[in-house]
Protein backbone atom coordinates (compact mmCIF):
# COMPACT_ATOMS: atom_id res chain seq x y z
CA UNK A 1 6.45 -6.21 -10.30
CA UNK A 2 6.40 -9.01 -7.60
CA UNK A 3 5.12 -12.06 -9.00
CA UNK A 4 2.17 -13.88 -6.83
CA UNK A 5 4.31 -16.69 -5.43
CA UNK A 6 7.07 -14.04 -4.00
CA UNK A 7 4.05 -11.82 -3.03
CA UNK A 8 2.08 -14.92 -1.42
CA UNK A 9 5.45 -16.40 0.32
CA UNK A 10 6.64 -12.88 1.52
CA UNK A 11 2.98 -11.61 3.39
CA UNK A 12 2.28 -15.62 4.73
CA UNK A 13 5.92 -15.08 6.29
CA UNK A 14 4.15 -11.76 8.26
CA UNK A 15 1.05 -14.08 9.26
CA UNK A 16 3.52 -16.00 10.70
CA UNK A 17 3.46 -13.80 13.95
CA UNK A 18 1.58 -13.87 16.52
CA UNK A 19 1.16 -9.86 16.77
CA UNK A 20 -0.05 -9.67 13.23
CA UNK A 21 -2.81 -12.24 13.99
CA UNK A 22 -3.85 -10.77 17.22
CA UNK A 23 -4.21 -7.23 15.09
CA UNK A 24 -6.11 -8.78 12.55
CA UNK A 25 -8.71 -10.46 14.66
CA UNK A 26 -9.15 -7.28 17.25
CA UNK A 27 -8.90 -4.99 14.81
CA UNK A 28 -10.95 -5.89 11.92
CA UNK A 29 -13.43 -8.97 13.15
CA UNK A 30 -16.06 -6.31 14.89
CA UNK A 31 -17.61 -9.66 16.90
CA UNK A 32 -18.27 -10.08 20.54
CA UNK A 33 -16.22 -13.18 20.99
CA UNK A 34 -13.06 -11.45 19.93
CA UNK A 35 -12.77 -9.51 22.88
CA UNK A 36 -13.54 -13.30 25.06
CA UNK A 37 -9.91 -14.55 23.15
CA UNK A 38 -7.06 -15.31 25.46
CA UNK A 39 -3.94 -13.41 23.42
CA UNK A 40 -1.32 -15.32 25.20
CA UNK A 41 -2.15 -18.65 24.36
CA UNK A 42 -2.17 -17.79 21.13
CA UNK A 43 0.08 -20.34 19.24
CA UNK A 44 0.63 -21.54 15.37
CA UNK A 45 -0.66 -25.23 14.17
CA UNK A 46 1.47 -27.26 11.75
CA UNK A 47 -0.37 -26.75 8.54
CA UNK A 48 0.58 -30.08 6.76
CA UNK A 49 -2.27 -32.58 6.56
CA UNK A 50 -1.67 -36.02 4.52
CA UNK A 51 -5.90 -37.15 3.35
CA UNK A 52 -6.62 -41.00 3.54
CA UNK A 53 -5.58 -41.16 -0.14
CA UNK A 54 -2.04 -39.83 0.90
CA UNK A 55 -2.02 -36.99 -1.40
CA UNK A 56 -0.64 -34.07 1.03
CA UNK A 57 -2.53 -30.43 1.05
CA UNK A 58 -0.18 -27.90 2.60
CA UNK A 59 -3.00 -25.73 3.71
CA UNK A 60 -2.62 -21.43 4.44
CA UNK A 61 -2.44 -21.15 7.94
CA UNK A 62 -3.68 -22.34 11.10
CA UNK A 63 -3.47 -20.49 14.29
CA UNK A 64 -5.21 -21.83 17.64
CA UNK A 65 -5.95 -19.37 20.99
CA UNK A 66 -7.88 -19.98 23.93
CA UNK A 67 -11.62 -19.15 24.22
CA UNK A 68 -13.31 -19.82 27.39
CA UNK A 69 -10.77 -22.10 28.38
CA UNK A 70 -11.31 -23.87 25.02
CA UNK A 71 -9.16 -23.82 21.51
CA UNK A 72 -10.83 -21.89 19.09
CA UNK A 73 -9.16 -22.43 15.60
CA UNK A 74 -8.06 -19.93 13.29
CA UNK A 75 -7.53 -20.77 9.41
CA UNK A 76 -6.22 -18.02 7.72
CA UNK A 77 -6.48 -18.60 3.76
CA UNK A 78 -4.38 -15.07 1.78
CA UNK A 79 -5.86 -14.58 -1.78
CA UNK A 80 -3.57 -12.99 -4.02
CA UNK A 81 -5.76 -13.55 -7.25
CA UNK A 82 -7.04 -10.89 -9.84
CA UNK A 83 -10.20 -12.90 -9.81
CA UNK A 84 -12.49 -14.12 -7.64
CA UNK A 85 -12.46 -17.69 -6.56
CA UNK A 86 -16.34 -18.26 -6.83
CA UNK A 87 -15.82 -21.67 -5.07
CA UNK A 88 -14.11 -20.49 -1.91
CA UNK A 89 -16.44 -21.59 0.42
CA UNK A 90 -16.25 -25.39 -1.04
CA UNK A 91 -12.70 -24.77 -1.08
CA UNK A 92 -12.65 -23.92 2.76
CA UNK A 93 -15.08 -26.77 3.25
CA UNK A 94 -12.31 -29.16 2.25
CA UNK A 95 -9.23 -27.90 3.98
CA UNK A 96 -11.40 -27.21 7.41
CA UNK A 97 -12.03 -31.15 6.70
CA UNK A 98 -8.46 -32.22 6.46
CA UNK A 99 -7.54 -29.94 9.78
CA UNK A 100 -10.10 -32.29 11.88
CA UNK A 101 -8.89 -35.02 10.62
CA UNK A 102 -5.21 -34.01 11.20
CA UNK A 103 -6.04 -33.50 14.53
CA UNK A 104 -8.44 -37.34 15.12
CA UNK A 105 -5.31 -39.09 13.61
CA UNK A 106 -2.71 -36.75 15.63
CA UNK A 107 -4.91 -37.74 18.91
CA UNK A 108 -5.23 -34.02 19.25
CA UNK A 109 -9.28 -34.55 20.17
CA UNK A 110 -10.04 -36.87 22.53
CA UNK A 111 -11.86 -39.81 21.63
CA UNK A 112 -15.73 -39.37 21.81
CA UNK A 113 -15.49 -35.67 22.53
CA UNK A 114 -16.31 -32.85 20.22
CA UNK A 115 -14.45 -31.24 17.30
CA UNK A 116 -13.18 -27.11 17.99
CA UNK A 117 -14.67 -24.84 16.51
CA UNK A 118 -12.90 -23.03 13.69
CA UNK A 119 -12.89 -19.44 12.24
CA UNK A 120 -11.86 -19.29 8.30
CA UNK A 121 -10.70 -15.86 7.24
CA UNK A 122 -9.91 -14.79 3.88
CA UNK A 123 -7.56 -12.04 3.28
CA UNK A 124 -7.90 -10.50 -0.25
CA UNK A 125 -5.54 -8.07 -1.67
CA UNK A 126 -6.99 -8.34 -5.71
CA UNK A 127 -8.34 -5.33 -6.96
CA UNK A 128 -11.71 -6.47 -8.05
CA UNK A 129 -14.58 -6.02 -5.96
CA UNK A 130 -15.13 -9.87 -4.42
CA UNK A 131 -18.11 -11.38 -5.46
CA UNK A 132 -17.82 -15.04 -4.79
CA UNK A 133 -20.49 -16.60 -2.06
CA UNK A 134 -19.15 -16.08 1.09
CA UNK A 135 -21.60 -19.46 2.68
CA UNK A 136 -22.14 -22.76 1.01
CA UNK A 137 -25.47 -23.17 1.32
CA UNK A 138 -25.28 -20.48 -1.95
CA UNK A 139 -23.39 -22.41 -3.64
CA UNK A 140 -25.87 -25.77 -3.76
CA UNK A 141 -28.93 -26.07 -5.35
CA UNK A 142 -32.33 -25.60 -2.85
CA UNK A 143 -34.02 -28.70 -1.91
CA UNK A 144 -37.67 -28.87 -1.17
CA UNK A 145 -39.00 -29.63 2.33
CA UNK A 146 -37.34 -31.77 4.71
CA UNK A 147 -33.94 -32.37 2.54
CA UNK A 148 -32.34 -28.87 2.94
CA UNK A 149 -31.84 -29.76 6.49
CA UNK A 150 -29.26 -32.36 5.61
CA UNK A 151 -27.08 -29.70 3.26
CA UNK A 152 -23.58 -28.99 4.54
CA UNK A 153 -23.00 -25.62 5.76
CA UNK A 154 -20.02 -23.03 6.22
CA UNK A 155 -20.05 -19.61 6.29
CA UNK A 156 -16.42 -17.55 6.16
CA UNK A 157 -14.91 -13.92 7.28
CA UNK A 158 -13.65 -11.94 4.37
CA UNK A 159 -10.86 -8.70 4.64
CA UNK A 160 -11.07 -7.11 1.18
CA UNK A 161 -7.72 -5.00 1.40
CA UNK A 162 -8.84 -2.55 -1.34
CA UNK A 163 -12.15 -2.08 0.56
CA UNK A 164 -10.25 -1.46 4.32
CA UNK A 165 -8.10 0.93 4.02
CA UNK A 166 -9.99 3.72 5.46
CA UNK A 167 -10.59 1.39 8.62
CA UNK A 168 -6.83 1.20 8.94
CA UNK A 169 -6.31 4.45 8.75
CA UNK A 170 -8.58 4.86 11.96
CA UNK A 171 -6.28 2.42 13.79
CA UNK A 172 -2.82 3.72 14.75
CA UNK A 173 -1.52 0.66 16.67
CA UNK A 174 -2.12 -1.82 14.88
CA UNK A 175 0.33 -3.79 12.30
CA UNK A 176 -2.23 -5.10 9.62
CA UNK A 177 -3.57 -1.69 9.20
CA UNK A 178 -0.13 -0.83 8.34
CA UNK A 179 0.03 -3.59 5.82
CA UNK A 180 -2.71 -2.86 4.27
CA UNK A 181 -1.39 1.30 4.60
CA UNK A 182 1.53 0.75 2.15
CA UNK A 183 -0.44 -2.00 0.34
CA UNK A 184 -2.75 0.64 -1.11
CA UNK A 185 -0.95 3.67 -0.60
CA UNK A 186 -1.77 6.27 -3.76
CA UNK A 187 1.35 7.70 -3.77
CA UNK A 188 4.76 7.12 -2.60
CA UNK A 189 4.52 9.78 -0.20
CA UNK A 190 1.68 7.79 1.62
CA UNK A 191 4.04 4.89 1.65
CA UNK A 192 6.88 7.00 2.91
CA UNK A 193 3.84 7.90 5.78
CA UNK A 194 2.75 4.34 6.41
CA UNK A 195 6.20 2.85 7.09
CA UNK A 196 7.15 5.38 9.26
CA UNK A 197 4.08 4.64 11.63
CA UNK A 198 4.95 1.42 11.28
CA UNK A 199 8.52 1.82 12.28
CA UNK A 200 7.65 3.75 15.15
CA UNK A 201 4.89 0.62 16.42
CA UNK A 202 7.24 -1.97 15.99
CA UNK A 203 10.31 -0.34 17.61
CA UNK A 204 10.93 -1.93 20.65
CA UNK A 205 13.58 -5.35 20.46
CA UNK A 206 10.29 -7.60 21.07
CA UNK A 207 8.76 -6.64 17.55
CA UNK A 208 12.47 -7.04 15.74
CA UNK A 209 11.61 -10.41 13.68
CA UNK A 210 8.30 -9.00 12.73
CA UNK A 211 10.39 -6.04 11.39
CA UNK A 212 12.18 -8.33 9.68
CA UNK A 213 9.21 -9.82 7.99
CA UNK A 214 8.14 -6.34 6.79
CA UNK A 215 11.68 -5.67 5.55
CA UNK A 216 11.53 -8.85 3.84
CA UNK A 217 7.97 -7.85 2.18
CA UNK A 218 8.56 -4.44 1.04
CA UNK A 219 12.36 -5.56 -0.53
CA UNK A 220 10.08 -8.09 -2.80
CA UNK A 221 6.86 -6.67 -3.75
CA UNK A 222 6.20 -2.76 -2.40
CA UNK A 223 9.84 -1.56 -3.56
CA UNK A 224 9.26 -3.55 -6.95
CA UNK A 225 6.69 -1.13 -8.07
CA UNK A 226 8.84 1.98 -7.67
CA UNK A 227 11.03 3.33 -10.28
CA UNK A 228 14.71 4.23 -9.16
CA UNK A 229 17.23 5.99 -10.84
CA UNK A 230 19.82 3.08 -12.06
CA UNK A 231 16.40 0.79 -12.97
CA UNK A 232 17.24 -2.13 -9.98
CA UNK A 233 15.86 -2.04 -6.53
CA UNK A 234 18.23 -1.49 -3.71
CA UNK A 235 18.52 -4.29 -0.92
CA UNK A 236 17.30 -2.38 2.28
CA UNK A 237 18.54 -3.95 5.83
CA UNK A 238 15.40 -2.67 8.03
CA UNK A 239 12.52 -0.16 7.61
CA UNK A 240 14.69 2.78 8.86
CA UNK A 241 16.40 2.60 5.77
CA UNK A 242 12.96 1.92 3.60
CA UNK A 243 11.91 5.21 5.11
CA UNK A 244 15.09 6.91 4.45
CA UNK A 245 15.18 5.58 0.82
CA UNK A 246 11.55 6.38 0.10
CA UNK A 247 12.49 10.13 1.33
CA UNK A 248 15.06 10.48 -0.62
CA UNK A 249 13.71 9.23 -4.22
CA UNK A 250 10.35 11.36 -3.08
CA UNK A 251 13.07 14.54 -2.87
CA UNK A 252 14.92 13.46 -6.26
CA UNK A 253 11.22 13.20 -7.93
CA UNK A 254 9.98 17.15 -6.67
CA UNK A 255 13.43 18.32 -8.02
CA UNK A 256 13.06 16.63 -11.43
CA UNK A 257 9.27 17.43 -12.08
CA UNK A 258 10.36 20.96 -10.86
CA UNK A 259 12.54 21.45 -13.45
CA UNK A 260 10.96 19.50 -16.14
CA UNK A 261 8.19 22.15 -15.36
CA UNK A 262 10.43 24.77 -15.66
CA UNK A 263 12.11 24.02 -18.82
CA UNK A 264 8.73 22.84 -20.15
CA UNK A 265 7.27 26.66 -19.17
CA UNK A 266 10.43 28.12 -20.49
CA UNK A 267 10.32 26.79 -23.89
CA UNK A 268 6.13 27.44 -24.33
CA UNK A 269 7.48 31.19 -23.07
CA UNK A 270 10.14 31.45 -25.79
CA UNK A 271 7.58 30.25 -28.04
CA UNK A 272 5.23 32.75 -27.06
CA UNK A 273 7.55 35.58 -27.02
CA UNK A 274 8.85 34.94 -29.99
CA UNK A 275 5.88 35.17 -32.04
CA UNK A 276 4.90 37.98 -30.29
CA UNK A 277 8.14 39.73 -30.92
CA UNK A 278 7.25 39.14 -34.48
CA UNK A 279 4.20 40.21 -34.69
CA UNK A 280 5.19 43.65 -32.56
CA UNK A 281 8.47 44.33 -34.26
CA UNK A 282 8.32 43.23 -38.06
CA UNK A 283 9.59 47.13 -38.62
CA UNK A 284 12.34 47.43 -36.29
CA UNK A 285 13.86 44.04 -37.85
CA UNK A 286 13.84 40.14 -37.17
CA UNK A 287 16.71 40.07 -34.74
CA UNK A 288 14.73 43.15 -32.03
CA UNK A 289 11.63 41.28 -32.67
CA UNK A 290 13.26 37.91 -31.28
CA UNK A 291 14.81 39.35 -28.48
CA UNK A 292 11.78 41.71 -27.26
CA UNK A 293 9.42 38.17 -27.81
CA UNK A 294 12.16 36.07 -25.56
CA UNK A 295 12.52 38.55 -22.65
CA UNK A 296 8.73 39.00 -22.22
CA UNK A 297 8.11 35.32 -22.42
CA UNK A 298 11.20 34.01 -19.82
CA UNK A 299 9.42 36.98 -17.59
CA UNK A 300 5.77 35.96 -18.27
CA UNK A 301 6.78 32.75 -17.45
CA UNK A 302 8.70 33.02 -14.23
CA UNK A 303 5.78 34.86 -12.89
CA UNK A 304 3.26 31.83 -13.60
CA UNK A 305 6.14 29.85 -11.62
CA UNK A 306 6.54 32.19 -8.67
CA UNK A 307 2.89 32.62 -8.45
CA UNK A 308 1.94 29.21 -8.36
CA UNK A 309 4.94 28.25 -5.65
CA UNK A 310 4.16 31.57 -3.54
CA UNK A 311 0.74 32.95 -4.26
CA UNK A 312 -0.05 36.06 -6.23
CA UNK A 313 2.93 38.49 -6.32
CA UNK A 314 2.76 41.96 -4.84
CA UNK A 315 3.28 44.60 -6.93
CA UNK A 316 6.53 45.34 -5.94
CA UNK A 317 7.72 41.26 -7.00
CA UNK A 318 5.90 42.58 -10.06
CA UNK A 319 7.87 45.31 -11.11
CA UNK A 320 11.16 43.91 -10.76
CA UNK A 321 10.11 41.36 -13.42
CA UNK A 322 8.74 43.91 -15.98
CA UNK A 323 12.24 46.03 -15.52
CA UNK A 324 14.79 42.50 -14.79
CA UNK A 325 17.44 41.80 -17.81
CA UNK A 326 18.01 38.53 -19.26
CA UNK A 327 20.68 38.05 -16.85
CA UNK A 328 18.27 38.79 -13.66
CA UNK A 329 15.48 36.39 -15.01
CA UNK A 330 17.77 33.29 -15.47
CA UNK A 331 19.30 33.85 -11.99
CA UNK A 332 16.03 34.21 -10.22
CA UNK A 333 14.71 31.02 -12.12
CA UNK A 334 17.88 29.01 -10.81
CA UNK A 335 17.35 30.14 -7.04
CA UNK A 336 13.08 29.31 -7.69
CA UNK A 337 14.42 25.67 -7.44
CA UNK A 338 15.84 25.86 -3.71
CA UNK A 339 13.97 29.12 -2.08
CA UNK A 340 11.56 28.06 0.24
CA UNK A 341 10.03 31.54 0.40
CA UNK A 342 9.70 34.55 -2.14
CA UNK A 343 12.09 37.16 -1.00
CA UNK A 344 14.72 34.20 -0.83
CA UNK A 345 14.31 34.33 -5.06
CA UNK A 346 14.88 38.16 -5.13
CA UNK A 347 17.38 38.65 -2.07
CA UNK A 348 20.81 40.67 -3.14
């Protein structure tokens, strides 16, 4: 598993790109002024602020786009905690402070005029529902009459991953949704799913460092969580080859829980057989008894298999297993494993 700094330093990399910023505001802020934003001007801030006491915050990330003909500030802050932070807002407080002052000192504003506005988002990928106050005014005590006027006040946008994912799946186009696709996909299957849609949105040359970024991203925390045969993940180049790889395992894991099933249903059959071999022919001898109790359970089982791939046999599929040898039933149970269809099992 991907520890939180390789998992924090791999998905800032994607939120280093302009497309995946542009997805995440027009495709999961629902707001009016979204639709006002000028996408081209969109453009990343330097993110390094020294305070007046020179200690240095190296803040999440700060995007800037036209609105109206005015910057509009976007501070992206990722979450990759198991627990809430139940001082967010404060937190947010704090590092929007050290942008405008970034920008005074930098002679960014000019004098005398007014500060941008700004926009904090949180991105949260924990599992736990998040609680935490999502305004400051919640977080500090109420004040009687007049005072509560004079009470700071910041309210921020939270994306709960865990909580989004059937929004994503409602938006085909759009990179986030993808990320947060293979992020909670159930299964590897749905992985296998995600990154091919999100292969196919991010194929043309313009999209190729973003691409990158993804490769980067699955290679150090998706790929971590999935079991392969010689225990070590293998370095993939591009997502081509994540789909590719993710098709193959899924194949390799069908074919070994096939036969695990098989062997499994083979050896409760036996089981079975045998003791009711014994039971039915304790006077013709031990040795009749063992073989009657095999046969009937290799063909009992083989039609729970056949039945469960294909459906309920017809009679005819039916008969062939009452009257099949020993030989018959093991060579029917090796082609179960490839046929795609029941008369491929019985063909001459």
């Amino acid at each position: 598993m991907a520890s939180h700094h390789e998992q924090d330093k791999a998905q800032r990399n994607l939120f280093n790109h302009p497309t995946m910023v542009r997805d995440l505001l027009t495709g999961f802020v629902h707001e009016a002024w979204v639709e006002e934003l000028d996408f081209t001007t969109l453009e990343k801030v330097n993110g390094h602020y020294v305070s007046d006491t020179l200690r240095e915050r190296v803040d999440d990330l700060v995007w800037r786009v036209r609105h109206h003909g005015e910057w509009l500030y976007i501070y992206l802050l990722l979450e990759f905690q198991s627990r809430n932070d139940h001082w967010m807002a404060l937190r947010l407080l704090v590092y929007i402070g050290l942008l405008y002052q970034d920008l005074i000192k930098t002679e960014k504003i000019p004098p005398h005029s007014q500060l941008p506005p700004v926009f904090p988002l949180v991105i949260y990928n924990g599992r736990p529902r998040w609680r935490a106050p999502m305004q400051l005014t919640e977080l500090i005590s109420q004040l009687p009459g007049p005072l509560q006027r004079y009470q700071p006040s910041l309210r921020y946008f939270l994306l709960d991953e865990s909580r989004s994912a059937d929004l994503a799946r409602q938006l085909p186009g759009n990179s986030v949704a993808r990320l947060i696709e293979i992020e909670e996909g159930a299964s590897p299957q749905a992985i296998q799913a995600a990154v091919a849609r999100l292969r196919m949105h991010l194929s043309g040359p313009e999209h190729d460092s973003l691409q990158r970024a993804f490769t980067v991203w699955l290679n150090r925390v998706i790929l971590k969580r999935i079991e392969f045969p010689t225990g070590t993940v293998p370095e993939i180049e591009n997502l081509q080859e994540v789909e590719t790889m993710l098709a193959d395992r899924i194949k390799q894991w069908e074919r070994d829980f096939q036969k695990a099933g098989m062997q499994k249903g083979l050896e409760k059959g036996l089981e079975e057989g045998m003791q009711k071999g014994l039971e039915q022919g304790l006077e013709q001898g031990l040795e009749q008894g063992q073989a009657l109790g095999q046969l009937q359970g290799q063909r009992r089982v083989l039609n729970r298999l056949l039945s469960s791939r294909f459906g309920p046999l017809p009679p005819r599929a039916s008969e062939r297993l009452d009257q099949a040898t020993p030989e018959q039933l093991d060579h029917w149970a090796d082609r179960l494993l490839e046929a795609q269809c029941l008369e491929e099992v019985f063909a001459d």
